[in-house]
N, C-alpha and C. Protein backbone atom coordinates (compact mmCIF):
# COMPACT_ATOMS: atom_id res chain seq x y z
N UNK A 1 0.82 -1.19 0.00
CA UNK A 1 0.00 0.00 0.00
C UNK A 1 0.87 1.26 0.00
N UNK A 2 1.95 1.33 0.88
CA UNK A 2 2.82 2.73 0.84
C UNK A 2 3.47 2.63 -0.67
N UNK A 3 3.77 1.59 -1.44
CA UNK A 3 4.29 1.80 -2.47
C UNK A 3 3.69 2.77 -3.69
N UNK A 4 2.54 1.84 -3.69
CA UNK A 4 1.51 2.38 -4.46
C UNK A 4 1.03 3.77 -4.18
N UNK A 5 0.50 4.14 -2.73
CA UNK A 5 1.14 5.36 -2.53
C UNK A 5 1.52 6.84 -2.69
N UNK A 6 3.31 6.35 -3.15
CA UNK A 6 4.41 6.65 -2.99
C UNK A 6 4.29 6.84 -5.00
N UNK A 7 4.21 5.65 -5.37
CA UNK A 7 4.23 5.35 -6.78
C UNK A 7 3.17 6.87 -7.56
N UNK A 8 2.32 7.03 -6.96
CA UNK A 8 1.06 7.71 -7.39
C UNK A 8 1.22 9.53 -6.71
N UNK A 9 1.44 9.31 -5.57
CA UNK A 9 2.49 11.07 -5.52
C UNK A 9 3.57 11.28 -6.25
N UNK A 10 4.44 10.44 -6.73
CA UNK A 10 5.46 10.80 -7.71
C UNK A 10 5.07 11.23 -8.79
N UNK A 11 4.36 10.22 -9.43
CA UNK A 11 3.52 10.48 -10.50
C UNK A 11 2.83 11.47 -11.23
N UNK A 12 1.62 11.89 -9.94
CA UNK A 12 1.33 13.18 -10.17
C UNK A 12 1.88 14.51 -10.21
N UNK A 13 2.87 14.32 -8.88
CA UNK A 13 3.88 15.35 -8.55
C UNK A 13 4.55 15.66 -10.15
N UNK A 14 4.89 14.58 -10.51
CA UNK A 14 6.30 14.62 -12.01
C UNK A 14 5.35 15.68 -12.75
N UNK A 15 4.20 15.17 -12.94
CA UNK A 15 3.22 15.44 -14.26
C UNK A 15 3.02 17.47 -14.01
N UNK A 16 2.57 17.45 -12.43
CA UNK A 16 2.20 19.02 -12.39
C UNK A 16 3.46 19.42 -12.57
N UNK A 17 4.66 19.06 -11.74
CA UNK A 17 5.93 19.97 -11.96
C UNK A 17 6.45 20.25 -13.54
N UNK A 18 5.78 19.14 -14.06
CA UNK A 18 6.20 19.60 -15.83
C UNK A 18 5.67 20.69 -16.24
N UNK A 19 4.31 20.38 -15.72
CA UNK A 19 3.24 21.77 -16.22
C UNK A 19 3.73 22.97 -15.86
N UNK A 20 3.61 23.37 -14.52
CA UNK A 20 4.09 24.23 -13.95
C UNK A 20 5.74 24.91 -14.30
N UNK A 21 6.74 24.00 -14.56
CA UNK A 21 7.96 24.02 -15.54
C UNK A 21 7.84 24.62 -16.67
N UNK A 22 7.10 24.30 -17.72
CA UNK A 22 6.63 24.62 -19.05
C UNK A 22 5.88 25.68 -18.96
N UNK A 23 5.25 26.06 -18.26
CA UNK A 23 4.53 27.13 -18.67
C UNK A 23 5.41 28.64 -17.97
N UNK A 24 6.44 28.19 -16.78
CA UNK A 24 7.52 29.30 -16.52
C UNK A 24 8.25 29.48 -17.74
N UNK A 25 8.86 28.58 -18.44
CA UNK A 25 9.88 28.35 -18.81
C UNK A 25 9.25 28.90 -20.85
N UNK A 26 8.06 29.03 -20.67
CA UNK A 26 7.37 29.59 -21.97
C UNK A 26 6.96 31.25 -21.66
N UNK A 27 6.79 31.56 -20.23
CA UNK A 27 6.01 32.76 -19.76
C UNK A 27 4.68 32.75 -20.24
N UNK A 28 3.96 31.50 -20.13
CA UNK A 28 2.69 31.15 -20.27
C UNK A 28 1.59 30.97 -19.13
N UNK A 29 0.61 31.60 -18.75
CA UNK A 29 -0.14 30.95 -17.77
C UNK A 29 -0.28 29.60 -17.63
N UNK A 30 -0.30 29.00 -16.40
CA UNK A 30 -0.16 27.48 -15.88
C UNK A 30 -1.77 27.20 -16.74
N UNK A 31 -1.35 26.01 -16.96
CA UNK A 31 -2.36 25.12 -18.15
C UNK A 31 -2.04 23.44 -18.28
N UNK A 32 -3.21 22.62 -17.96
CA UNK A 32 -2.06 21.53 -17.81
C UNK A 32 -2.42 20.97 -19.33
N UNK A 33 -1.34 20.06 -19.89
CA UNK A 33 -0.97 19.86 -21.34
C UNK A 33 -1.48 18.60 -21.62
N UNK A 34 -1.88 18.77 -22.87
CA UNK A 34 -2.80 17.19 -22.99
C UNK A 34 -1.59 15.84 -23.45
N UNK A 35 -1.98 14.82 -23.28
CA UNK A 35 -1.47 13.99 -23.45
C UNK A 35 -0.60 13.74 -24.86
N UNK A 36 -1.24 14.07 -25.72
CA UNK A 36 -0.92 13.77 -26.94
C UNK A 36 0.45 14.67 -27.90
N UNK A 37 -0.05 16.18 -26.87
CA UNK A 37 1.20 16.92 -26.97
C UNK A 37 2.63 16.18 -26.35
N UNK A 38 2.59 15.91 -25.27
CA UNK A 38 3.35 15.43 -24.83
C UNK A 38 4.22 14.16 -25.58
N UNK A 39 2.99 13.46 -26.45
CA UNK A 39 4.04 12.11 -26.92
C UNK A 39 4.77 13.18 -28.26
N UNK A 40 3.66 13.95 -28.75
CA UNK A 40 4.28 14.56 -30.38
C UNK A 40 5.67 15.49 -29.87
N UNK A 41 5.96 15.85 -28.59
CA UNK A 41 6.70 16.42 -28.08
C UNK A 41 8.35 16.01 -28.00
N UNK A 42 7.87 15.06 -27.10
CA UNK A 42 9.21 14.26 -26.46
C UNK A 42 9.58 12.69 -26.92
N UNK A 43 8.40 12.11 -27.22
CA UNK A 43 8.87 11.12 -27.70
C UNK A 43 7.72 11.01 -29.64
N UNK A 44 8.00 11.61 -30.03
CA UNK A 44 7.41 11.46 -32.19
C UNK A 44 7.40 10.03 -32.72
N UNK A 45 8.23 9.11 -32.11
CA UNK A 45 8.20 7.66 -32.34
C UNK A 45 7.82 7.03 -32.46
N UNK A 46 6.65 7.22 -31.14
CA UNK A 46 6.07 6.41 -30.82
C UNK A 46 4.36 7.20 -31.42
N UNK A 47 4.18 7.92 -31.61
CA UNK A 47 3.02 8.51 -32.75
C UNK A 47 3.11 8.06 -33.78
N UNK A 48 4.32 7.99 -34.61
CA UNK A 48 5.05 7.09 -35.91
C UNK A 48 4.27 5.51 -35.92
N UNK A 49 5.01 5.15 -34.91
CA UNK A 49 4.53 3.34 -35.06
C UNK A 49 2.85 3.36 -34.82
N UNK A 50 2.77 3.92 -33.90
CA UNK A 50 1.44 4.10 -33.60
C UNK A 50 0.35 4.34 -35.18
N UNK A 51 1.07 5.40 -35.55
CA UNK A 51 0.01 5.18 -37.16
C UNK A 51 0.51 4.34 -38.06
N UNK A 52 1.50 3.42 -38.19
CA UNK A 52 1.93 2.33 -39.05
C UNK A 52 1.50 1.48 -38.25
N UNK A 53 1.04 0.82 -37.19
CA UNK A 53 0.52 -0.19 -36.56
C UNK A 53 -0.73 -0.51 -36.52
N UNK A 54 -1.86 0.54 -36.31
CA UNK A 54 -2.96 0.53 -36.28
C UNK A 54 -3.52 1.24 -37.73
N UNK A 55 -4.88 0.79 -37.64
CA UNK A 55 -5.68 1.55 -38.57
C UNK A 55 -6.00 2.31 -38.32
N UNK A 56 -6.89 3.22 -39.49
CA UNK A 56 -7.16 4.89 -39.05
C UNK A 56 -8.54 4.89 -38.25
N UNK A 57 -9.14 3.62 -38.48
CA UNK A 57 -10.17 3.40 -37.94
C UNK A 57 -10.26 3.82 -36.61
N UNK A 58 -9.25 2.85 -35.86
CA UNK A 58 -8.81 2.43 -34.36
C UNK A 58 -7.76 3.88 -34.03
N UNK A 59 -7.58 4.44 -34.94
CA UNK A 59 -6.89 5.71 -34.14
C UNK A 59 -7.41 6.34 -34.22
N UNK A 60 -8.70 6.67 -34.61
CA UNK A 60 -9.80 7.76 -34.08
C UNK A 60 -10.71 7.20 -33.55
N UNK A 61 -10.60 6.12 -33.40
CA UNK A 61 -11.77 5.42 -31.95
C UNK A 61 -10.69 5.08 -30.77
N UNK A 62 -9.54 5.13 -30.58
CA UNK A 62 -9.07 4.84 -29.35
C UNK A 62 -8.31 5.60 -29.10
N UNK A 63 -6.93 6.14 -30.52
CA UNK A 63 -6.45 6.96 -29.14
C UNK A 63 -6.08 8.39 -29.87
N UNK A 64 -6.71 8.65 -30.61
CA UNK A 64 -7.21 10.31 -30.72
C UNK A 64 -8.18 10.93 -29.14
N UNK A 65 -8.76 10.56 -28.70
CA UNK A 65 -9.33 10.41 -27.44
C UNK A 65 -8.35 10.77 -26.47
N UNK A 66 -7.86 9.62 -26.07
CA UNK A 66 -6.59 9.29 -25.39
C UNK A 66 -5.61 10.64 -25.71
N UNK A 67 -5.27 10.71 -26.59
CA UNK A 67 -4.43 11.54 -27.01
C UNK A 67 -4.99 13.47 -26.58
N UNK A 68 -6.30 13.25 -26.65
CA UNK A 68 -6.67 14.81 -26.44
C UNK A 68 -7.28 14.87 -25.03
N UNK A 69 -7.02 14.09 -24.02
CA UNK A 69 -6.78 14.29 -22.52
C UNK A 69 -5.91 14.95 -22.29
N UNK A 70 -6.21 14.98 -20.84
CA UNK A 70 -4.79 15.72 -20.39
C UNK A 70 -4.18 14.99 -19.66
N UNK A 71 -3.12 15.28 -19.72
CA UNK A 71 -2.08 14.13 -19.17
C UNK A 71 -2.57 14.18 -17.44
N UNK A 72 -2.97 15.25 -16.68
CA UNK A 72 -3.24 15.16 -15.66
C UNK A 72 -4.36 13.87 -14.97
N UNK A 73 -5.19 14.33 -15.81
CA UNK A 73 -6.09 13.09 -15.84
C UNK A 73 -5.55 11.64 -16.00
N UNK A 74 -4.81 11.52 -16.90
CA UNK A 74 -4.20 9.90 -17.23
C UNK A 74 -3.25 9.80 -16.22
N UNK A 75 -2.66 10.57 -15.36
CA UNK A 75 -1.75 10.06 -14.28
C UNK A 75 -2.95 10.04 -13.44
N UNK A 76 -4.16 10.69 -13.17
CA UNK A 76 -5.32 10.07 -11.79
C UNK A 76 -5.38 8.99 -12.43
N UNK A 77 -5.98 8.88 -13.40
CA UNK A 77 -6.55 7.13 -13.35
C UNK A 77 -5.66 6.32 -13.04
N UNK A 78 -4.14 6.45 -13.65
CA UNK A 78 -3.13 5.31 -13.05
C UNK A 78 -3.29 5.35 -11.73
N UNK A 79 -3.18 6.68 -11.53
CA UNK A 79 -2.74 6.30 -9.65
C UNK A 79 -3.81 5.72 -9.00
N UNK A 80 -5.12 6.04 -9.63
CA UNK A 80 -6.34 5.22 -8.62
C UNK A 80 -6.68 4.01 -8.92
N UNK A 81 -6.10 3.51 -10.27
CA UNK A 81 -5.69 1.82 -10.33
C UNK A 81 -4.39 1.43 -9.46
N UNK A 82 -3.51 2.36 -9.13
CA UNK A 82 -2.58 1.49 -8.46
C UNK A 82 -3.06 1.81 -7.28
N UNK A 83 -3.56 2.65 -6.38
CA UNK A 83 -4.10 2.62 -4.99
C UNK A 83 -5.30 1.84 -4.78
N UNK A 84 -6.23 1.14 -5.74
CA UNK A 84 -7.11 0.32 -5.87
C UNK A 84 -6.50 -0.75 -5.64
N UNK A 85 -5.79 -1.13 -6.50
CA UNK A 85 -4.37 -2.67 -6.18
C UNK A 85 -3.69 -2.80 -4.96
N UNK A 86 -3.77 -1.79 -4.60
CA UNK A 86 -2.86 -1.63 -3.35
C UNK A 86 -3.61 -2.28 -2.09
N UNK A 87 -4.52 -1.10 -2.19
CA UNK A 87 -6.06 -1.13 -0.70
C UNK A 87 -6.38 -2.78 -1.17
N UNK A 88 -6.54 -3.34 -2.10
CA UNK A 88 -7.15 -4.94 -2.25
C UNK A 88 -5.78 -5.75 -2.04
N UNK A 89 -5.27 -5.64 -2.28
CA UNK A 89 -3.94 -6.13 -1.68
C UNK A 89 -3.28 -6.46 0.04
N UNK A 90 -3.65 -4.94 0.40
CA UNK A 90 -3.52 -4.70 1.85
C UNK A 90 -4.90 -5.86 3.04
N UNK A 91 -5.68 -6.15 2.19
CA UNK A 91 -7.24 -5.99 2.55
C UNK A 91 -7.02 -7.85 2.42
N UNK A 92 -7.25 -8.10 1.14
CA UNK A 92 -7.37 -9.51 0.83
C UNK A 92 -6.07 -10.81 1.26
N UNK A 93 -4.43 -9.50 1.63
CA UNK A 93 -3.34 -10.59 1.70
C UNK A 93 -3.58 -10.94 3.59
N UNK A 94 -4.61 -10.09 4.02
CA UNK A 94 -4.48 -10.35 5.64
C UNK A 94 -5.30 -11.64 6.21
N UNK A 95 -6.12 -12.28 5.04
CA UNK A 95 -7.29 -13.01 5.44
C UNK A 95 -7.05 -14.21 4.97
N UNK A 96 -6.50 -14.72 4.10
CA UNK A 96 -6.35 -16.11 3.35
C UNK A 96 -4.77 -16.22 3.79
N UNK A 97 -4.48 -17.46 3.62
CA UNK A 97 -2.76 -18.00 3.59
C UNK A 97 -3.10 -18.71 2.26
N UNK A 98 -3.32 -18.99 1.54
CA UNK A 98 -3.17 -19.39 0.07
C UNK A 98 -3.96 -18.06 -1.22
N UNK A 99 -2.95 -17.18 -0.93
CA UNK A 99 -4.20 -16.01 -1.98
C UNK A 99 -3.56 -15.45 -2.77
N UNK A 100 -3.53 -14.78 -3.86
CA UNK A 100 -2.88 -14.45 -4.52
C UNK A 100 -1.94 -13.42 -4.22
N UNK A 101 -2.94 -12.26 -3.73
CA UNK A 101 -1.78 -11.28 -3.01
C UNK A 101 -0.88 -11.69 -1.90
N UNK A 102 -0.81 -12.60 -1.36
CA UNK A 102 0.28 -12.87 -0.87
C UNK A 102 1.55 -13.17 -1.71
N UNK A 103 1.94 -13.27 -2.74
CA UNK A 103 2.65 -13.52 -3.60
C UNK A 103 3.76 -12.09 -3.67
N UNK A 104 3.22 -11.34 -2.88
CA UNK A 104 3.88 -9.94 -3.36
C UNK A 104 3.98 -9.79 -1.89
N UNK A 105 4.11 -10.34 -0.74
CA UNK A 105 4.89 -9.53 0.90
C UNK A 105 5.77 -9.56 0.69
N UNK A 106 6.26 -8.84 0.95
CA UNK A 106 8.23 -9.30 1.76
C UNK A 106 8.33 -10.24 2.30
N UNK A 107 8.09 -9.93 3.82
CA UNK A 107 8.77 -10.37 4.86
C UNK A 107 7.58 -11.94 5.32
N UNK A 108 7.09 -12.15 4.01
CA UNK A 108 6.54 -13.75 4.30
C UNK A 108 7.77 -14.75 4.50
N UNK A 109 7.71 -15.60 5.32
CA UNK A 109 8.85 -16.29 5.79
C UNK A 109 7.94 -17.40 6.12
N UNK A 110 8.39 -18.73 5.00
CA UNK A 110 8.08 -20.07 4.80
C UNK A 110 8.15 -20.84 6.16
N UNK A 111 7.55 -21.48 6.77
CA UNK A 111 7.78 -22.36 8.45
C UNK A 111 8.01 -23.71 7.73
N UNK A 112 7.68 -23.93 6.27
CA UNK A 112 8.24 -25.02 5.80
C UNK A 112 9.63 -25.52 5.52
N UNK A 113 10.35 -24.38 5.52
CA UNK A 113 12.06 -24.04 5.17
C UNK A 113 12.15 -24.50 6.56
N UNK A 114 11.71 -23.94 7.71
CA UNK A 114 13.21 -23.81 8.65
C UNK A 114 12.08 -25.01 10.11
N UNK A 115 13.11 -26.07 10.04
CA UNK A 115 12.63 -27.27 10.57
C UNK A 115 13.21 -26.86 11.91
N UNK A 116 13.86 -26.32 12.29
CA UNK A 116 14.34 -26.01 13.17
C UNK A 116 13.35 -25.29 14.70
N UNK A 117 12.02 -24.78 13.83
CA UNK A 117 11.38 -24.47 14.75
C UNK A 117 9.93 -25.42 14.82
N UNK A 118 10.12 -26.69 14.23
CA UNK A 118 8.80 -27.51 14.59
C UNK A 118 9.38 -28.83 15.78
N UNK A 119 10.91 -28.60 16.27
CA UNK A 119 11.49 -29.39 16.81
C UNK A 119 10.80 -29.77 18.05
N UNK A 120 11.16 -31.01 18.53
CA UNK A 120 10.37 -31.14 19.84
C UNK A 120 11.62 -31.44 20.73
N UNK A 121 11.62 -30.67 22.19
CA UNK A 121 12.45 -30.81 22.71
C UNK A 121 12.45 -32.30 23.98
N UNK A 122 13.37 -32.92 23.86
CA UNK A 122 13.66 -33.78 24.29
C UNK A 122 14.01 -33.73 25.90
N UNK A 123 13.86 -35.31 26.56
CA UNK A 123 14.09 -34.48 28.07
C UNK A 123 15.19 -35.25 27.81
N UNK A 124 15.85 -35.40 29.41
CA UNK A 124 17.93 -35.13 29.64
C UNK A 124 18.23 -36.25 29.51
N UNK A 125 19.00 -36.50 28.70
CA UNK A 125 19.45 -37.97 28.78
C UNK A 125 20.58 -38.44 29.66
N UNK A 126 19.96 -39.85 29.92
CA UNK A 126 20.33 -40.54 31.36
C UNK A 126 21.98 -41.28 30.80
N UNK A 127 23.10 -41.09 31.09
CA UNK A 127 24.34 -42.25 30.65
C UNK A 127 24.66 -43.23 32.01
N UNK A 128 24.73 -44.58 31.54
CA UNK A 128 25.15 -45.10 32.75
C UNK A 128 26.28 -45.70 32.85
N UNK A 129 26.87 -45.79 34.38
CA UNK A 129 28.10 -45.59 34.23
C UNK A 129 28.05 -47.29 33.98
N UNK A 130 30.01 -47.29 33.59
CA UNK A 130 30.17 -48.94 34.08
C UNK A 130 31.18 -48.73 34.86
């Protein structure tokens, strides 16, 4: 849960400090920037494959859309899918010992590994003399 978090204040944090960056750094009033600017921006590449991959169909039904958000928005939804994962995570790994989210603790520590603590202690043994 702190990851996720942690994962999702960064996130947002990155996204406004860009905004807020860009629009000093233009002498523009703060405005936050849509998504699509951002890929035609910094990464053109991936807009490239993007229209050699798909049809024109599917790029004005999926991510012309996508693309004319604002990036602010697409970092909430990540972050409230990863704090959704998180809270069900936190929630569902406390109640079952065979569950899926348990797959992701740390500090789970197998009692099947260490035989050492199912030992039964023995009483004193007797030697006799000759």
């Amino acid at each position: 849960m702190k990851t996720a978090l942690v994962i999702s204040l960064l996130l947002l944090g990155a996204v406004i400090g860009h905004d807020y960056w860009y629009s000093q750094e233009q002498n523009l009033p703060f405005a936050f920037t849509d998504f699509g600017w951002m890929i035609q921006t910094y990464t053109p590449s991936v807009e490239t494959e993007l229209k050699n991959y798909l049809s024109p169909e599917d790029l004005s039904t999926y991510i012309a859309p996508l693309f004319e958000t604002e990036t602010i928005t697409i970092a909430a939804g990540i972050s409230a899918l990863l704090l959704l994962f998180g809270l069900l995570k936190f929630i569902f790994s406390e109640k079952s010992e065979n569950s899926f989210f348990n797959r992701f603790r740390r500090n789970q520590a197998k009692q099947e590994k260490f035989h050492h603590n199912n030992l039964k202690k023995r009483g004193s043994i007797e030697y006799k003399r000759k």
